[in-house]
PDB file of N, CA and C in Angstrom:
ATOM      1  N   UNK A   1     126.159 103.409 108.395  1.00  0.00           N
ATOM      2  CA  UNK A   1     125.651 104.639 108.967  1.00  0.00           C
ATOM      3  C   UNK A   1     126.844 105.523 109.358  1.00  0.00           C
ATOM      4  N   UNK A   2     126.249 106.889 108.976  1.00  0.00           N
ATOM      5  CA  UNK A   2     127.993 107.957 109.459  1.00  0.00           C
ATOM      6  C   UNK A   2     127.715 107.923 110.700  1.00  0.00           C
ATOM      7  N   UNK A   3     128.976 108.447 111.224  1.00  0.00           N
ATOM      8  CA  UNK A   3     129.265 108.735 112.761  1.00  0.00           C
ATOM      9  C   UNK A   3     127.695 110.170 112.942  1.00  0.00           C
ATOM     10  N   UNK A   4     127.834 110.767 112.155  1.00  0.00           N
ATOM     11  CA  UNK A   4     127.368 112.117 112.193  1.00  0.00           C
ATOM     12  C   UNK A   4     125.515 111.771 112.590  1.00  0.00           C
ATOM     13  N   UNK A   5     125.122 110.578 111.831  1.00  0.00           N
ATOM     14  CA  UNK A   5     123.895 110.355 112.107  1.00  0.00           C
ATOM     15  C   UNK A   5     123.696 109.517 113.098  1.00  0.00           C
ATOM     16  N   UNK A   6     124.513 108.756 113.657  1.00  0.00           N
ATOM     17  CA  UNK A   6     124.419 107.924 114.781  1.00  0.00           C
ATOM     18  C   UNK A   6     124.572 109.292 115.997  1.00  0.00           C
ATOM     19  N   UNK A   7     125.142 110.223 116.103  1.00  0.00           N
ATOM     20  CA  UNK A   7     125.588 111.054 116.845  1.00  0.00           C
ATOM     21  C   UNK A   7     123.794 111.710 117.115  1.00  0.00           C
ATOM     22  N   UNK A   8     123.283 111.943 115.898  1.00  0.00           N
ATOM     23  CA  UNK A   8     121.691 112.258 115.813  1.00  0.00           C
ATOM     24  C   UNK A   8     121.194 111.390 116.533  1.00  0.00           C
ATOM     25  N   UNK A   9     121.035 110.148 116.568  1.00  0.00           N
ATOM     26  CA  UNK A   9     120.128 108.859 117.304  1.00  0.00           C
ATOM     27  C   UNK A   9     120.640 109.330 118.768  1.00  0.00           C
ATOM     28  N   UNK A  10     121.750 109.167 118.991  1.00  0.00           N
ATOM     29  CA  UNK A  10     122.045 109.516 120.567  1.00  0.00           C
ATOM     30  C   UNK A  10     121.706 110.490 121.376  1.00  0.00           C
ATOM     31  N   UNK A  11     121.760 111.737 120.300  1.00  0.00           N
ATOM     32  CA  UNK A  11     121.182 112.872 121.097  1.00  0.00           C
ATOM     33  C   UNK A  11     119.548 112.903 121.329  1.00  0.00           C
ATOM     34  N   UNK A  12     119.119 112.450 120.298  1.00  0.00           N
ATOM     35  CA  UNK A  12     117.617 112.487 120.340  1.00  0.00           C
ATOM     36  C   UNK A  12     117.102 111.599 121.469  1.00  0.00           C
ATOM     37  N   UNK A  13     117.636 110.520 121.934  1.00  0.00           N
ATOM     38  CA  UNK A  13     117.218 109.449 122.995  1.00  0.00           C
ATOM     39  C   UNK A  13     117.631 109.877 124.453  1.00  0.00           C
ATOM     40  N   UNK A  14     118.836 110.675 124.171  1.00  0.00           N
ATOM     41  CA  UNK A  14     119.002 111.345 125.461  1.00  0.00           C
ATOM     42  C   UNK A  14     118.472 112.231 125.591  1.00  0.00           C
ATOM     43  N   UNK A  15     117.832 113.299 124.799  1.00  0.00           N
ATOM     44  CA  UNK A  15     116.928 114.127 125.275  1.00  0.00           C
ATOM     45  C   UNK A  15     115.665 113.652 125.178  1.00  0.00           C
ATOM     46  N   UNK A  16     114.940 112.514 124.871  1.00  0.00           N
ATOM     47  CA  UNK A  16     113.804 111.783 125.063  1.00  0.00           C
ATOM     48  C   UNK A  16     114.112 111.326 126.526  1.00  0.00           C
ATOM     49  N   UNK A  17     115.033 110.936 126.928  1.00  0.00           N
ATOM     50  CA  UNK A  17     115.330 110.146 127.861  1.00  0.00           C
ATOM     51  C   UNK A  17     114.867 111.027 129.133  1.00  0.00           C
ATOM     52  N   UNK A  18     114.958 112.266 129.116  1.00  0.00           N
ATOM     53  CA  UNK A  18     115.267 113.468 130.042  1.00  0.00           C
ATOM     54  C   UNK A  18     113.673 113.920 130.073  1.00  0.00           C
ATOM     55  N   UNK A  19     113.018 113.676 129.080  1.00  0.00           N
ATOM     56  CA  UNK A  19     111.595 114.302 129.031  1.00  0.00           C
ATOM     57  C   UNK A  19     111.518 115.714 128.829  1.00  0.00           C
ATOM     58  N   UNK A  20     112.419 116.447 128.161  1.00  0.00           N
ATOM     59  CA  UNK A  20     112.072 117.269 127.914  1.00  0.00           C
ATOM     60  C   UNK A  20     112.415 117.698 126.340  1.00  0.00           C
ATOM     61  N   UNK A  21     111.885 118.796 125.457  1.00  0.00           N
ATOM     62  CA  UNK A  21     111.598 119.120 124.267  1.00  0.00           C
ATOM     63  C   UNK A  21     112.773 119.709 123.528  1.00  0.00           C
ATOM     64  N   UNK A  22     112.966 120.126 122.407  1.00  0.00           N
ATOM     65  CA  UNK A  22     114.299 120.662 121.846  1.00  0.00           C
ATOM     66  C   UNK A  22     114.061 122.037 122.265  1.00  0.00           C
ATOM     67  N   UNK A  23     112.748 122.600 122.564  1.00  0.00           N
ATOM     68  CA  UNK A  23     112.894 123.911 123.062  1.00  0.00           C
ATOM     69  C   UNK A  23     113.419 124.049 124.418  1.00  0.00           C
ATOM     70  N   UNK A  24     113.295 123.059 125.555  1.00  0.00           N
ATOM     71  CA  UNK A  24     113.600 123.164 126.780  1.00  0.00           C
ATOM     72  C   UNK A  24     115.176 122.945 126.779  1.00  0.00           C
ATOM     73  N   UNK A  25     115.920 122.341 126.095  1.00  0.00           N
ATOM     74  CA  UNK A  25     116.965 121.623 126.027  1.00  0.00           C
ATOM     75  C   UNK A  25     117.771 123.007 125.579  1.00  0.00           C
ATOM     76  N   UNK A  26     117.510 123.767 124.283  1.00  0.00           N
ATOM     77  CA  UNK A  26     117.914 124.993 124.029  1.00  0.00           C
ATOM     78  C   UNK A  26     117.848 125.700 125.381  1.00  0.00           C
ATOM     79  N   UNK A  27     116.516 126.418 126.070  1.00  0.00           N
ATOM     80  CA  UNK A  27     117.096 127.135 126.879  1.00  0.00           C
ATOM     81  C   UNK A  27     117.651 126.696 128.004  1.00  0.00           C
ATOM     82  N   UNK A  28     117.673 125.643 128.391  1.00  0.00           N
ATOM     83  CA  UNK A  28     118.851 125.268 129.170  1.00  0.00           C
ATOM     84  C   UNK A  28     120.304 125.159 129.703  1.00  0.00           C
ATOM     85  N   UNK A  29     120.205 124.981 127.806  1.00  0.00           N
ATOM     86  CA  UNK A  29     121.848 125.142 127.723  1.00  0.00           C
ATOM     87  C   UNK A  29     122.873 126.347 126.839  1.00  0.00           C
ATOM     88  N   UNK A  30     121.373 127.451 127.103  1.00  0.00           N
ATOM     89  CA  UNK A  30     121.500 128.354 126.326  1.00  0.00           C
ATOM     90  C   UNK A  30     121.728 128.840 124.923  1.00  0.00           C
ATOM     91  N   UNK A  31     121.377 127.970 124.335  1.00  0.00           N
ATOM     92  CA  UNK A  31     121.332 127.492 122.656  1.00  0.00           C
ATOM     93  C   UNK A  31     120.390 128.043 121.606  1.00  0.00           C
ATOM     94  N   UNK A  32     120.211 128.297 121.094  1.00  0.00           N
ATOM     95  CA  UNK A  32     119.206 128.445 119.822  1.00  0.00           C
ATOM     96  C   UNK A  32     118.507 127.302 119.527  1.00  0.00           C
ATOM     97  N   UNK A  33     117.009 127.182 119.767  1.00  0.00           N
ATOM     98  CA  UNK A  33     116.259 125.929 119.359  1.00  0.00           C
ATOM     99  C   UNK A  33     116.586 125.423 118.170  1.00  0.00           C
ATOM    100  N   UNK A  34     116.456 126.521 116.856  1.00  0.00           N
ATOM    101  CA  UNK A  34     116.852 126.078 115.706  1.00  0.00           C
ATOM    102  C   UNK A  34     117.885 125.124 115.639  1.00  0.00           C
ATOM    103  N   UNK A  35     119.128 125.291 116.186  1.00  0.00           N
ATOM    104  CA  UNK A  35     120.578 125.208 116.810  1.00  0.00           C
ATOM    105  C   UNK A  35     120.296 123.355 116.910  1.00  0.00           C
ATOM    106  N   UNK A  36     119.362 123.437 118.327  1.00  0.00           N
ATOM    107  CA  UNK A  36     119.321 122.001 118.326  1.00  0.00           C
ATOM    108  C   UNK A  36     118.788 121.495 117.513  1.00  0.00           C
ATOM    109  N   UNK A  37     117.621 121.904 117.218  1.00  0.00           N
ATOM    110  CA  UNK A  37     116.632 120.864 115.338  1.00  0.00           C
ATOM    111  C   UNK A  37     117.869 120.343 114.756  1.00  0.00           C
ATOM    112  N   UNK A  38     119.051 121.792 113.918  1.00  0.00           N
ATOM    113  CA  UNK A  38     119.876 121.395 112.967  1.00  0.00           C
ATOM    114  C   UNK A  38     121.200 120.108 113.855  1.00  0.00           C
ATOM    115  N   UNK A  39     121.310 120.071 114.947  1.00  0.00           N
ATOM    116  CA  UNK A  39     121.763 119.158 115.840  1.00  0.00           C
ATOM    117  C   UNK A  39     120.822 117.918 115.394  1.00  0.00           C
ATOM    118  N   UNK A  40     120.188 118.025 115.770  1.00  0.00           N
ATOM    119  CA  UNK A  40     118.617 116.401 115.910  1.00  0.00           C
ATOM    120  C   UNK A  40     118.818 116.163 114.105  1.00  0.00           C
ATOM    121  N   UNK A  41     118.708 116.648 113.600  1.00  0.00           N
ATOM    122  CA  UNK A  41     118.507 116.378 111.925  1.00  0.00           C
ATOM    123  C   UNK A  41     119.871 116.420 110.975  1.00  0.00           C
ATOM    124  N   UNK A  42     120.996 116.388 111.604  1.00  0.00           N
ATOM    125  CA  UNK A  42     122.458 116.218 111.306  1.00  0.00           C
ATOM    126  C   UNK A  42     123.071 117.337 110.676  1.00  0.00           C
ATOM    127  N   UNK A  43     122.326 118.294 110.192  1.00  0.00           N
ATOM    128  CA  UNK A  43     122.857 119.645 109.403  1.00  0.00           C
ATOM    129  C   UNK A  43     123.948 120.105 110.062  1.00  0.00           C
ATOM    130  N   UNK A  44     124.009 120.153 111.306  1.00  0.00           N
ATOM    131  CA  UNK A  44     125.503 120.358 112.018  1.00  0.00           C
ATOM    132  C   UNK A  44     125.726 119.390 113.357  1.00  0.00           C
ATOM    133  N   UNK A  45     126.941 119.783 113.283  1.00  0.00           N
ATOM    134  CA  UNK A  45     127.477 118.747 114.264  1.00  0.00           C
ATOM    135  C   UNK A  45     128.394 119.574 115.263  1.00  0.00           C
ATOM    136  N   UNK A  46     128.094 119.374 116.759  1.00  0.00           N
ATOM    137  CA  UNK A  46     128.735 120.322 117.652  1.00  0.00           C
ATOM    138  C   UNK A  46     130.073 120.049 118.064  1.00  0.00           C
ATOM    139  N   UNK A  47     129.980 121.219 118.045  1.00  0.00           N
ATOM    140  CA  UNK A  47     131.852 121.621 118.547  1.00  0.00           C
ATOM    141  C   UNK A  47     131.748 120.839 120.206  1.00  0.00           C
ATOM    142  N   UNK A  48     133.431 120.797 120.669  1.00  0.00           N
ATOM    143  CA  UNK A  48     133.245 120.000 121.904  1.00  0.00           C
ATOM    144  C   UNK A  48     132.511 120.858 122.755  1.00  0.00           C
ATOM    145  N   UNK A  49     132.778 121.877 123.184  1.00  0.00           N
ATOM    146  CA  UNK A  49     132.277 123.052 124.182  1.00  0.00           C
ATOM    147  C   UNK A  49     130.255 122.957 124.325  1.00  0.00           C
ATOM    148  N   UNK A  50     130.165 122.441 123.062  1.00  0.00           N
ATOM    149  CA  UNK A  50     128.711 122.151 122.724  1.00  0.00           C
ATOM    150  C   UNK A  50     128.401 121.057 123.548  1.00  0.00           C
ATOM    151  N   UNK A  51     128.750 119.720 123.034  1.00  0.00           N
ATOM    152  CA  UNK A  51     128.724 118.747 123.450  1.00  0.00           C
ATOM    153  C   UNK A  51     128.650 118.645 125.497  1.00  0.00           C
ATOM    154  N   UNK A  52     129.893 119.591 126.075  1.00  0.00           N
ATOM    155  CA  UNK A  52     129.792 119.559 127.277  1.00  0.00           C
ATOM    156  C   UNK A  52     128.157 120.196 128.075  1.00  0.00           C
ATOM    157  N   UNK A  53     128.253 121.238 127.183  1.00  0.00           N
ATOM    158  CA  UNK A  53     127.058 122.057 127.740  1.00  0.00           C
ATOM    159  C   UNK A  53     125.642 121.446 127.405  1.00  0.00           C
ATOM    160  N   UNK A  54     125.614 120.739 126.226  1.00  0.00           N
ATOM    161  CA  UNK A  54     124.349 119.856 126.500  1.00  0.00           C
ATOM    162  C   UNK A  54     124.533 118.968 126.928  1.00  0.00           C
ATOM    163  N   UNK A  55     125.455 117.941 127.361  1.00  0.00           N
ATOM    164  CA  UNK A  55     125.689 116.932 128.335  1.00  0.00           C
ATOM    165  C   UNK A  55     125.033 117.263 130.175  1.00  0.00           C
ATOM    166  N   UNK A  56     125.549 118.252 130.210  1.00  0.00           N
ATOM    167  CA  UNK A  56     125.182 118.671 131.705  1.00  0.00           C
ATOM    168  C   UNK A  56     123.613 118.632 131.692  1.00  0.00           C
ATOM    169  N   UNK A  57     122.972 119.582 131.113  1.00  0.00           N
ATOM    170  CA  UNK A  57     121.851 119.832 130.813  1.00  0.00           C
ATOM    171  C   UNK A  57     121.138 118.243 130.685  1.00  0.00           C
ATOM    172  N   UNK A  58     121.695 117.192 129.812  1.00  0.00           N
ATOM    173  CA  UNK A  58     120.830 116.020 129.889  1.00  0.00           C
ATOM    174  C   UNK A  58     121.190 115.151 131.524  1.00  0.00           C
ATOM    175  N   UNK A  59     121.952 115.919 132.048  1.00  0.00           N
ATOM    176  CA  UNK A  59     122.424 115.067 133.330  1.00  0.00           C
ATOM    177  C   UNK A  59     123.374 113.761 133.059  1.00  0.00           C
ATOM    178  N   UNK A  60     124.110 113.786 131.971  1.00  0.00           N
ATOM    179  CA  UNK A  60     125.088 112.751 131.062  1.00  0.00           C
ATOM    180  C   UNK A  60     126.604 113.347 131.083  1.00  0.00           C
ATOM    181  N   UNK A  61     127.872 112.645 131.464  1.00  0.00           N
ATOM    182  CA  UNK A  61     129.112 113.360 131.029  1.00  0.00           C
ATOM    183  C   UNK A  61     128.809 113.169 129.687  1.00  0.00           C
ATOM    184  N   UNK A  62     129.850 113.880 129.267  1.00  0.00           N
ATOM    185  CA  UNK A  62     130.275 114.419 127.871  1.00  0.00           C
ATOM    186  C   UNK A  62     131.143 113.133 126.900  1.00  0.00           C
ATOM    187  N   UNK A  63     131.804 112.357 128.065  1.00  0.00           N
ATOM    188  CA  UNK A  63     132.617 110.783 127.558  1.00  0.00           C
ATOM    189  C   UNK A  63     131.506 110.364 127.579  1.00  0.00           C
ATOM    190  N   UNK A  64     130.097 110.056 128.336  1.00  0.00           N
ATOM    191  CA  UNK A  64     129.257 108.919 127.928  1.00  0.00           C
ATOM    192  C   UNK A  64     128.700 109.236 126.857  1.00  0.00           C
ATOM    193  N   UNK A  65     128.127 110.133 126.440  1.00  0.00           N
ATOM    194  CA  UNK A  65     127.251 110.357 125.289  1.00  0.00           C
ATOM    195  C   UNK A  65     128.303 109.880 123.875  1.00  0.00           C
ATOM    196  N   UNK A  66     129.554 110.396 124.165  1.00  0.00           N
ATOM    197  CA  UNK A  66     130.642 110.133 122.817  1.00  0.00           C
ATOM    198  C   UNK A  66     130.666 109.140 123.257  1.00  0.00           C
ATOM    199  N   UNK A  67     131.047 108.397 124.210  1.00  0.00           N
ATOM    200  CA  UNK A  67     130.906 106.594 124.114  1.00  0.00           C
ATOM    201  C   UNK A  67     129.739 105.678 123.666  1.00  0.00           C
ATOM    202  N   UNK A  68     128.982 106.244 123.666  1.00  0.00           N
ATOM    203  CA  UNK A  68     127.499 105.455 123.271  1.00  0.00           C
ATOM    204  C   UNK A  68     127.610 106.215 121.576  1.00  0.00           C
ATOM    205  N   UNK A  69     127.922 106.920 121.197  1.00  0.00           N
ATOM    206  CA  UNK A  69     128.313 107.304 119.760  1.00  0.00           C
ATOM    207  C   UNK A  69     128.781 105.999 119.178  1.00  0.00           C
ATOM    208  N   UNK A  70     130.628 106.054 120.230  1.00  0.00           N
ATOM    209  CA  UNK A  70     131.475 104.973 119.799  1.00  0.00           C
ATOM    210  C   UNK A  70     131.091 103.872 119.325  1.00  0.00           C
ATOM    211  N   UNK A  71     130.294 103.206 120.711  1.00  0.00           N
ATOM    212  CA  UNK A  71     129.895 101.777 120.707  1.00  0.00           C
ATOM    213  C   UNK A  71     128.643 101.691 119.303  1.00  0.00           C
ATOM    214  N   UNK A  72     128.158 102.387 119.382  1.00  0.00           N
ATOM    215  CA  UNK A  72     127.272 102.240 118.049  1.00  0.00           C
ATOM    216  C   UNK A  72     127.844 102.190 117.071  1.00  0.00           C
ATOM    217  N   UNK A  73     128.495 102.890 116.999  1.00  0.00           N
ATOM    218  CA  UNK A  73     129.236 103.127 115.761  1.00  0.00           C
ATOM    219  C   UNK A  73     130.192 101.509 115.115  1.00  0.00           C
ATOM    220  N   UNK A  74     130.598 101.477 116.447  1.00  0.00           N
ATOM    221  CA  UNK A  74     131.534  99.801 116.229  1.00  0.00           C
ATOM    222  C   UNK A  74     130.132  98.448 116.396  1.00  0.00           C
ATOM    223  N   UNK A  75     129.311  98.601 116.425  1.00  0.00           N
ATOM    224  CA  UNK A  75     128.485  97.622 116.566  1.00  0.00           C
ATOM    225  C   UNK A  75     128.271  97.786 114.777  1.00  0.00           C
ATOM    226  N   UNK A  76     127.458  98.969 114.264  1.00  0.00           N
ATOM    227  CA  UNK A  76     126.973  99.169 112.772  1.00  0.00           C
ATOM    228  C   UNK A  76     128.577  98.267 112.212  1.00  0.00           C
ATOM    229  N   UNK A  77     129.573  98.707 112.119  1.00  0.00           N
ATOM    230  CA  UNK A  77     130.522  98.700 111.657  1.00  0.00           C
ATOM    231  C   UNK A  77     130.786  97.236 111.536  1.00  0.00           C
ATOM    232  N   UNK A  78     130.546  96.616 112.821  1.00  0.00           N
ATOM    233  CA  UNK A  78     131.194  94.733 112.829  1.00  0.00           C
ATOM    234  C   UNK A  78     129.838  94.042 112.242  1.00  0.00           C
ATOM    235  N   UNK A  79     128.994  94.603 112.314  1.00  0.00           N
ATOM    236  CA  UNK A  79     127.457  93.897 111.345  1.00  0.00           C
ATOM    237  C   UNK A  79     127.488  94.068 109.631  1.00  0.00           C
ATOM    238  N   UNK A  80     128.221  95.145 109.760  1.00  0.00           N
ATOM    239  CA  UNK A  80     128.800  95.324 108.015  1.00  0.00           C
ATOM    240  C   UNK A  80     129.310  94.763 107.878  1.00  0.00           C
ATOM    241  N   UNK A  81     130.329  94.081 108.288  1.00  0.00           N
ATOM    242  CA  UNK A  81     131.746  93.680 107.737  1.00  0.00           C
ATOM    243  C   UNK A  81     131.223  91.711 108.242  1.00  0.00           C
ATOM    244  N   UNK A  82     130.481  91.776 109.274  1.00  0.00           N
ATOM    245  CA  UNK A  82     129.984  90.360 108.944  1.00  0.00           C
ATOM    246  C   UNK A  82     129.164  90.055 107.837  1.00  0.00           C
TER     247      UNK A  82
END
């Protein structure tokens, strides 16, 4: 799995996590809904400045969400290679 789609799983669970919708999450963090869909569905991938500003908004630093990236990422990675 790419980093890019694991980055999708994380965001989507943290904003499940929060209970609220990709529309609420946009105006929150002042975003374009579209913006987040193409976020949720991997078409783009956010710049850091992004990342901070929807971090706040999910009530998450900006290192945890990229750490829970990480750790996924190295979990997929050592299950491959076993």
């Amino acid at each position: 799995m790419k980093i890019k789609t694991i980055f999708v799983l994380v965001l989507k669970q943290a904003r499940k996590e929060k209970g609220i919708s990709q529309k609420q999450l946009a105006f929150d963090s002042n975003l374009d809904r579209s913006y987040i869909s193409k976020l949720e569905t991997g078409v783009y991938q956010p710049s850091i400045s992004t990342i901070f500003t929807i971090s706040e908004v999910l009530d998450i630093k900006p290192s945890d969400l990229i750490k829970e990236v990480y750790l996924r990422y190295l979990k997929q990675r050592t299950e491959y290679e076993n």
